[in-house]
C-alpha atoms as a PDB file:
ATOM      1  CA  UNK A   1    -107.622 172.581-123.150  1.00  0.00           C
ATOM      2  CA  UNK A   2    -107.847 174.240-119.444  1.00  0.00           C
ATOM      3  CA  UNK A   3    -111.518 175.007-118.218  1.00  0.00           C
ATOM      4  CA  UNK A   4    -111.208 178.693-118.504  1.00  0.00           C
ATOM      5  CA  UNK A   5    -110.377 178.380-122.175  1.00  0.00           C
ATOM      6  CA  UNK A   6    -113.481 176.011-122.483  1.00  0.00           C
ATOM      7  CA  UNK A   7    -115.174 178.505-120.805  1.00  0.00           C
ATOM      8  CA  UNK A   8    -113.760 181.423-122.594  1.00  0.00           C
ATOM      9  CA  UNK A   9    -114.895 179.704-126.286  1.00  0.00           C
ATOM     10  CA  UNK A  10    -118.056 178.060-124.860  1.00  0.00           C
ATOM     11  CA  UNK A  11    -118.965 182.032-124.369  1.00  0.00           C
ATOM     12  CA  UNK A  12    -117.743 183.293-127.647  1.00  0.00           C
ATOM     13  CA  UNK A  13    -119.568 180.600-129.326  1.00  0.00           C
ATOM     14  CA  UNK A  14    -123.091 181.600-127.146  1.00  0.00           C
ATOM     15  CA  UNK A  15    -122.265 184.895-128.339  1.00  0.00           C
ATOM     16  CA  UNK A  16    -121.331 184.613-132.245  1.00  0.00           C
ATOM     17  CA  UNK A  17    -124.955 182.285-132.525  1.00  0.00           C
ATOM     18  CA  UNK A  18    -127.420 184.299-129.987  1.00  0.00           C
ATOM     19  CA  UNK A  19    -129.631 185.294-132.379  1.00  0.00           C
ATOM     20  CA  UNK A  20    -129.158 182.240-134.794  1.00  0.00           C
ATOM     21  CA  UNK A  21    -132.368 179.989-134.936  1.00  0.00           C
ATOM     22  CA  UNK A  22    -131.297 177.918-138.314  1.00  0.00           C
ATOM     23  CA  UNK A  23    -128.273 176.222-139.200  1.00  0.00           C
ATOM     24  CA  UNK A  24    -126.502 173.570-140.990  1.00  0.00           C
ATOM     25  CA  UNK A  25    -124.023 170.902-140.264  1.00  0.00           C
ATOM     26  CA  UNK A  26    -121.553 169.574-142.856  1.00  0.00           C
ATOM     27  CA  UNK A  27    -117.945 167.937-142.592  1.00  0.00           C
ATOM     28  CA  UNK A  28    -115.114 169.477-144.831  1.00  0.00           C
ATOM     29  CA  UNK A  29    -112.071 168.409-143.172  1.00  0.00           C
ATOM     30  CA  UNK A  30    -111.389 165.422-146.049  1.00  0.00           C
ATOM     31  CA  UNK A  31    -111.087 168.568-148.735  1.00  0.00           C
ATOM     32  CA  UNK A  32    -107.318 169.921-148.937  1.00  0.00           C
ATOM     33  CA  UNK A  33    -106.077 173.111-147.496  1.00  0.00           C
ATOM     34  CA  UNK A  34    -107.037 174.589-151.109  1.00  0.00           C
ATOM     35  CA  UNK A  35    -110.395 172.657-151.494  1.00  0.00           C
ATOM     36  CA  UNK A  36    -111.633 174.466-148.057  1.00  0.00           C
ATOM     37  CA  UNK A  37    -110.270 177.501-148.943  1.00  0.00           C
ATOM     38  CA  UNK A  38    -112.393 177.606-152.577  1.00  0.00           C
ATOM     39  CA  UNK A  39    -115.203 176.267-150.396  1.00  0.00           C
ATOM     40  CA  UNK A  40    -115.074 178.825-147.985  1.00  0.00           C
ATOM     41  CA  UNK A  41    -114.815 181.860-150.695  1.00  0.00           C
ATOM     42  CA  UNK A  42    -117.834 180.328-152.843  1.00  0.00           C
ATOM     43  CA  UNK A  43    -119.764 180.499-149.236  1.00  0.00           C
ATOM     44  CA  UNK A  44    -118.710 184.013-148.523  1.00  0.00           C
ATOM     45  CA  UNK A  45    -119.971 185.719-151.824  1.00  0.00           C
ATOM     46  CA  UNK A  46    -123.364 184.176-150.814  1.00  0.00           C
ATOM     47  CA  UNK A  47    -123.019 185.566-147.128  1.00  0.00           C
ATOM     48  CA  UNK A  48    -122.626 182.049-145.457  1.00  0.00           C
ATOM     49  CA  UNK A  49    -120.420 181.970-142.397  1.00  0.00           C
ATOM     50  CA  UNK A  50    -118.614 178.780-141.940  1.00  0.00           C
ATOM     51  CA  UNK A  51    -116.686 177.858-138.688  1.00  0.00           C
ATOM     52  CA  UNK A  52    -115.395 174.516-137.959  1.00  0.00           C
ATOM     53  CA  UNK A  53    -116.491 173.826-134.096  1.00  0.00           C
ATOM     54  CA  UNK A  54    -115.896 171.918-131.291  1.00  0.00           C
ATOM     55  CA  UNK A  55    -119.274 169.155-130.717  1.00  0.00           C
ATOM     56  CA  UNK A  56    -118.677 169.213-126.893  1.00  0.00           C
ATOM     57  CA  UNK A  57    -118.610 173.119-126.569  1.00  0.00           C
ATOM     58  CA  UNK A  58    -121.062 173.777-129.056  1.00  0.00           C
ATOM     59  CA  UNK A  59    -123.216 171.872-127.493  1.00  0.00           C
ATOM     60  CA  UNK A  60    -122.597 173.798-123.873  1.00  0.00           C
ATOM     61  CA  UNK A  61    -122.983 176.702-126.071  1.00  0.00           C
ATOM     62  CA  UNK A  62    -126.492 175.892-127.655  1.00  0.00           C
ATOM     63  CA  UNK A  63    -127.687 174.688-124.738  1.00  0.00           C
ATOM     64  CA  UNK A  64    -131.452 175.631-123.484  1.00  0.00           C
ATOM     65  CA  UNK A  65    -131.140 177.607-126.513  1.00  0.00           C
ATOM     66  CA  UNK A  66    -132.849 177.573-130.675  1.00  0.00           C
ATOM     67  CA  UNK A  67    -129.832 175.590-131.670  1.00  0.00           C
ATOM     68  CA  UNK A  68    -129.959 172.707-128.659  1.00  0.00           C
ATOM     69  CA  UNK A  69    -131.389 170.094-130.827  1.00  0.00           C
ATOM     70  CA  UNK A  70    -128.482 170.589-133.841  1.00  0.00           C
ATOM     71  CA  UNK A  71    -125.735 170.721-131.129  1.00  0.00           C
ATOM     72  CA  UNK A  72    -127.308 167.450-129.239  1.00  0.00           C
ATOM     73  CA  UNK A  73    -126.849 165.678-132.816  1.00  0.00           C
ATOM     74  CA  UNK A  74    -122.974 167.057-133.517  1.00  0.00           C
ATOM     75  CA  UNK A  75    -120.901 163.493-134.020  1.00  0.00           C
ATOM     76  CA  UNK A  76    -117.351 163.631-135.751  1.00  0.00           C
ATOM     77  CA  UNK A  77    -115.811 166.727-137.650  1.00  0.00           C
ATOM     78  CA  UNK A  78    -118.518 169.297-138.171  1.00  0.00           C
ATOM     79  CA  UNK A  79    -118.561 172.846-139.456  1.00  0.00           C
ATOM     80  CA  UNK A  80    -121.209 175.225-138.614  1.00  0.00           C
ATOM     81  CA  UNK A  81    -122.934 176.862-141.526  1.00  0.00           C
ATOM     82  CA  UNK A  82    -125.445 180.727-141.004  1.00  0.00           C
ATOM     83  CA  UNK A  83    -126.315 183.238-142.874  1.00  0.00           C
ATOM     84  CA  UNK A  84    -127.154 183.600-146.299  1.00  0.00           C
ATOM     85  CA  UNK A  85    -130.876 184.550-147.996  1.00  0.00           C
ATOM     86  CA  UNK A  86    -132.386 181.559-146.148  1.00  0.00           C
ATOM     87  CA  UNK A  87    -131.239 178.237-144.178  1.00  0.00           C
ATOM     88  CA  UNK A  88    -132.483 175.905-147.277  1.00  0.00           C
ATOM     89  CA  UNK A  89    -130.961 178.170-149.409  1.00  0.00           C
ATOM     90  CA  UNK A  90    -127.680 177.192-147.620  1.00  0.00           C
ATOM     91  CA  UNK A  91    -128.145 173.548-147.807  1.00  0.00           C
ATOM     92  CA  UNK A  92    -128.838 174.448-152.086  1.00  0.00           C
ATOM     93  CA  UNK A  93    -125.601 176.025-152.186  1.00  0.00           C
ATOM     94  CA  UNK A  94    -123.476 173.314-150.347  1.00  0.00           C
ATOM     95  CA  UNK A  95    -125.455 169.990-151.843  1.00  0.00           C
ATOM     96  CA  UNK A  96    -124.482 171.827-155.022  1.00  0.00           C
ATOM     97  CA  UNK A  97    -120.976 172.466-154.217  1.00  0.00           C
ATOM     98  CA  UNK A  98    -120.718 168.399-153.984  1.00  0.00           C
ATOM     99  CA  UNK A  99    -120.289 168.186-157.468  1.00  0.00           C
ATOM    100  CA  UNK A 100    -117.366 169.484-157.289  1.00  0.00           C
ATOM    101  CA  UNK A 101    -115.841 169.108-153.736  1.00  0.00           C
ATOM    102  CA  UNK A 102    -117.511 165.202-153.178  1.00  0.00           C
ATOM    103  CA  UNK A 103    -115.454 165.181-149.982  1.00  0.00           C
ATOM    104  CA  UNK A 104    -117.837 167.202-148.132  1.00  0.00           C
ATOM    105  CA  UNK A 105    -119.881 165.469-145.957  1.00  0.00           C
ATOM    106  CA  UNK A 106    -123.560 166.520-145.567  1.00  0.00           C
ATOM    107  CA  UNK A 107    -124.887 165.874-142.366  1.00  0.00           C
ATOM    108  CA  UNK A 108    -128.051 167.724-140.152  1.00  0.00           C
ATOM    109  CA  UNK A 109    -129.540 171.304-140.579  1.00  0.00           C
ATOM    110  CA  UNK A 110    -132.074 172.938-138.157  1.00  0.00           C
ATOM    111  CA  UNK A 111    -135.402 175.380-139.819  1.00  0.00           C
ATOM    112  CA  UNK A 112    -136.375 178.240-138.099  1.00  0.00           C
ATOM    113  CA  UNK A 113    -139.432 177.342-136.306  1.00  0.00           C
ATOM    114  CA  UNK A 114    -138.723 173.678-136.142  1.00  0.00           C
ATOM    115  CA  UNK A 115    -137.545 171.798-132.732  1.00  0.00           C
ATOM    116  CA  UNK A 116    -136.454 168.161-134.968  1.00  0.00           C
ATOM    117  CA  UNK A 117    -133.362 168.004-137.330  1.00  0.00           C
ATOM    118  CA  UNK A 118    -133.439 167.414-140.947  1.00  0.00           C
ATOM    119  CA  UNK A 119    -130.888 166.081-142.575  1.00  0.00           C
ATOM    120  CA  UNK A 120    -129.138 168.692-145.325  1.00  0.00           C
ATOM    121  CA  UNK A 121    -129.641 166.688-148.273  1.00  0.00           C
ATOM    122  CA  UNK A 122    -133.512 166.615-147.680  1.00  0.00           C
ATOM    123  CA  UNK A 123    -133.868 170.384-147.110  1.00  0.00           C
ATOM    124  CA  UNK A 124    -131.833 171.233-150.395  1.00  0.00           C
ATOM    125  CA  UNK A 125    -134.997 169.250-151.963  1.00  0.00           C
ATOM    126  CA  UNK A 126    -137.174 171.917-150.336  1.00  0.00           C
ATOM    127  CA  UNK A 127    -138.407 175.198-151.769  1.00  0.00           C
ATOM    128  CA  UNK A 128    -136.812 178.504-150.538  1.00  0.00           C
ATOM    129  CA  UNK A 129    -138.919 181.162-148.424  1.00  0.00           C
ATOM    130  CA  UNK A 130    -138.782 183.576-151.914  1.00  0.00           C
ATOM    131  CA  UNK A 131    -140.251 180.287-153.572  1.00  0.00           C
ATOM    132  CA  UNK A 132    -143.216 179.652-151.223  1.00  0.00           C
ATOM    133  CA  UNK A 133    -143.737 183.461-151.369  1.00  0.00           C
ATOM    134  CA  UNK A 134    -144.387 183.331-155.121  1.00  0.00           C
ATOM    135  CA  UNK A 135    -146.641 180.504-154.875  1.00  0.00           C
ATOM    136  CA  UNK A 136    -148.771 182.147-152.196  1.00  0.00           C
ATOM    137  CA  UNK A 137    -148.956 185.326-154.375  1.00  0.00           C
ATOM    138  CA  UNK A 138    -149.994 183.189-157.199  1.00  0.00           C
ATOM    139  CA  UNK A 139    -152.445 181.086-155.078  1.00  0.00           C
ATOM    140  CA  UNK A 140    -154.123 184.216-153.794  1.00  0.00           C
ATOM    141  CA  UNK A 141    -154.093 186.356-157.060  1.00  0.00           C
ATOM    142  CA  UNK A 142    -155.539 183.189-158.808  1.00  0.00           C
ATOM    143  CA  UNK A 143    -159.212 183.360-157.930  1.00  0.00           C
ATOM    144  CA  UNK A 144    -159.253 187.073-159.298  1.00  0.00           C
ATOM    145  CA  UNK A 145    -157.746 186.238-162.418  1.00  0.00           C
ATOM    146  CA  UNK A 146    -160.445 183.988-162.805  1.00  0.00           C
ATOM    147  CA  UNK A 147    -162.820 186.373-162.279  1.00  0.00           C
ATOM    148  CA  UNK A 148    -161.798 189.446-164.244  1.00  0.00           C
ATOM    149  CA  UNK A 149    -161.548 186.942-167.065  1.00  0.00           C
ATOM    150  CA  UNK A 150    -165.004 185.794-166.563  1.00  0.00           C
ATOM    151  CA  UNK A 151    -166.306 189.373-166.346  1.00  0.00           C
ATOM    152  CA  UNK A 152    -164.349 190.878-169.430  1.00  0.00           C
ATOM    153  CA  UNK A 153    -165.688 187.766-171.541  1.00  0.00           C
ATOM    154  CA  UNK A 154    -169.060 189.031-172.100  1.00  0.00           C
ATOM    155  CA  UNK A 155    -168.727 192.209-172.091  1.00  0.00           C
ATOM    156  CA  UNK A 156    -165.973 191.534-175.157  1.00  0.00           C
ATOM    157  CA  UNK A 157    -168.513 189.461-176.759  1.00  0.00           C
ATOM    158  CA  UNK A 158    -171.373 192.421-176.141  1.00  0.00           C
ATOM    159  CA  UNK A 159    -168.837 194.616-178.135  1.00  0.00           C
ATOM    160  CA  UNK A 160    -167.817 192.251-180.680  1.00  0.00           C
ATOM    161  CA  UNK A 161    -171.463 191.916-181.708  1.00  0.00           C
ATOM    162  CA  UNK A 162    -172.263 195.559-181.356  1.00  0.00           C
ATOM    163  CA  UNK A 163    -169.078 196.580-184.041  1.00  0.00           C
ATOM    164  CA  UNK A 164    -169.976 193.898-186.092  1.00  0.00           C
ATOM    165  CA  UNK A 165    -173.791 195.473-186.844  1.00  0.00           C
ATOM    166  CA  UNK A 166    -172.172 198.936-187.213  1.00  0.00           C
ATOM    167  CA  UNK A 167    -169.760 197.862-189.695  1.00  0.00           C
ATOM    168  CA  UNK A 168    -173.091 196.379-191.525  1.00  0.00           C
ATOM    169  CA  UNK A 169    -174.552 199.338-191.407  1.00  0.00           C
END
């Protein structure tokens, strides 16, 4: 490949990711022309790009940038995988798709937020951002539930005793 077409990809890649901050890393080239292809559509209707990359000009490309540390750790085949509701919910989708493509190869993701790689198969064990939303809602609306019930309680009793002498009456 000459330098200016290095060059030329090295910027489309640094242009396609510039806002990307997550990502995952798997290998799918052991999966037949058909395999990829069913791979590829299941990732689509979920809104998961996947682009099979280069590791030396990805890694120009990421360079000084969110994605440095996932492009420092490319080694063999890779194919880049963004989008979708959330980054772990990408590694969910893929780790899933293993039972029926085993020929995929999981290898490193990067969070949003986080500077270190984790491998894929460890952040498909990890809740989704809609996941630790719902706990937080429940965590915070807890301590009022609590307290409503402990207010209504007597006040149900109060009434319960008050009915009971008018109906003797």
């Amino acid at each position: 490949m000459s330098k200016a077409l290095k060059e030329m990809v090295t910027d489309t890649l640094r242009s396609r990711y510039v806002g990307v901050e997550e990502a995952c890393v798997v290998d799918i080239t052991a999966l037949t022309v058909e395999e990829t292809q069913a791979v590829r559509g299941k990732l689509r209707e979920k809104s998961i790009t996947c682009q099979v990359i280069k590791n030396s000009l990805a890694r120009r490309a990421f360079a000084d940038g969110p994605l440095n540390a996932l492009g420092e750790s490319l080694e063999g085949p890779c194919a880049l995988l963004t989008g979708g509701d959330s980054i772990v919910e990408v590694a969910k989708t893929v780790a899933g798709m293993l039972k029926e493509y085993p020929k995929i190869v999981l290898k490193n993701g990067l969070l949003l937020g986080d500077s270190e790689i984790t491998p894929v198969s460890e952040m498909a064990k990890m809740k989704s951002r809609m996941e630790i939303l719902g706990d937080l809602a429940g965590l915070i609306g807890s301590p009022g539930r609590s307290l409503a019930g402990a207010l209504s309680s007597p006040q149900a009793k109060i009434a319960g005793c008050l009915k009971a002498m008018a109906d003797k009456e």
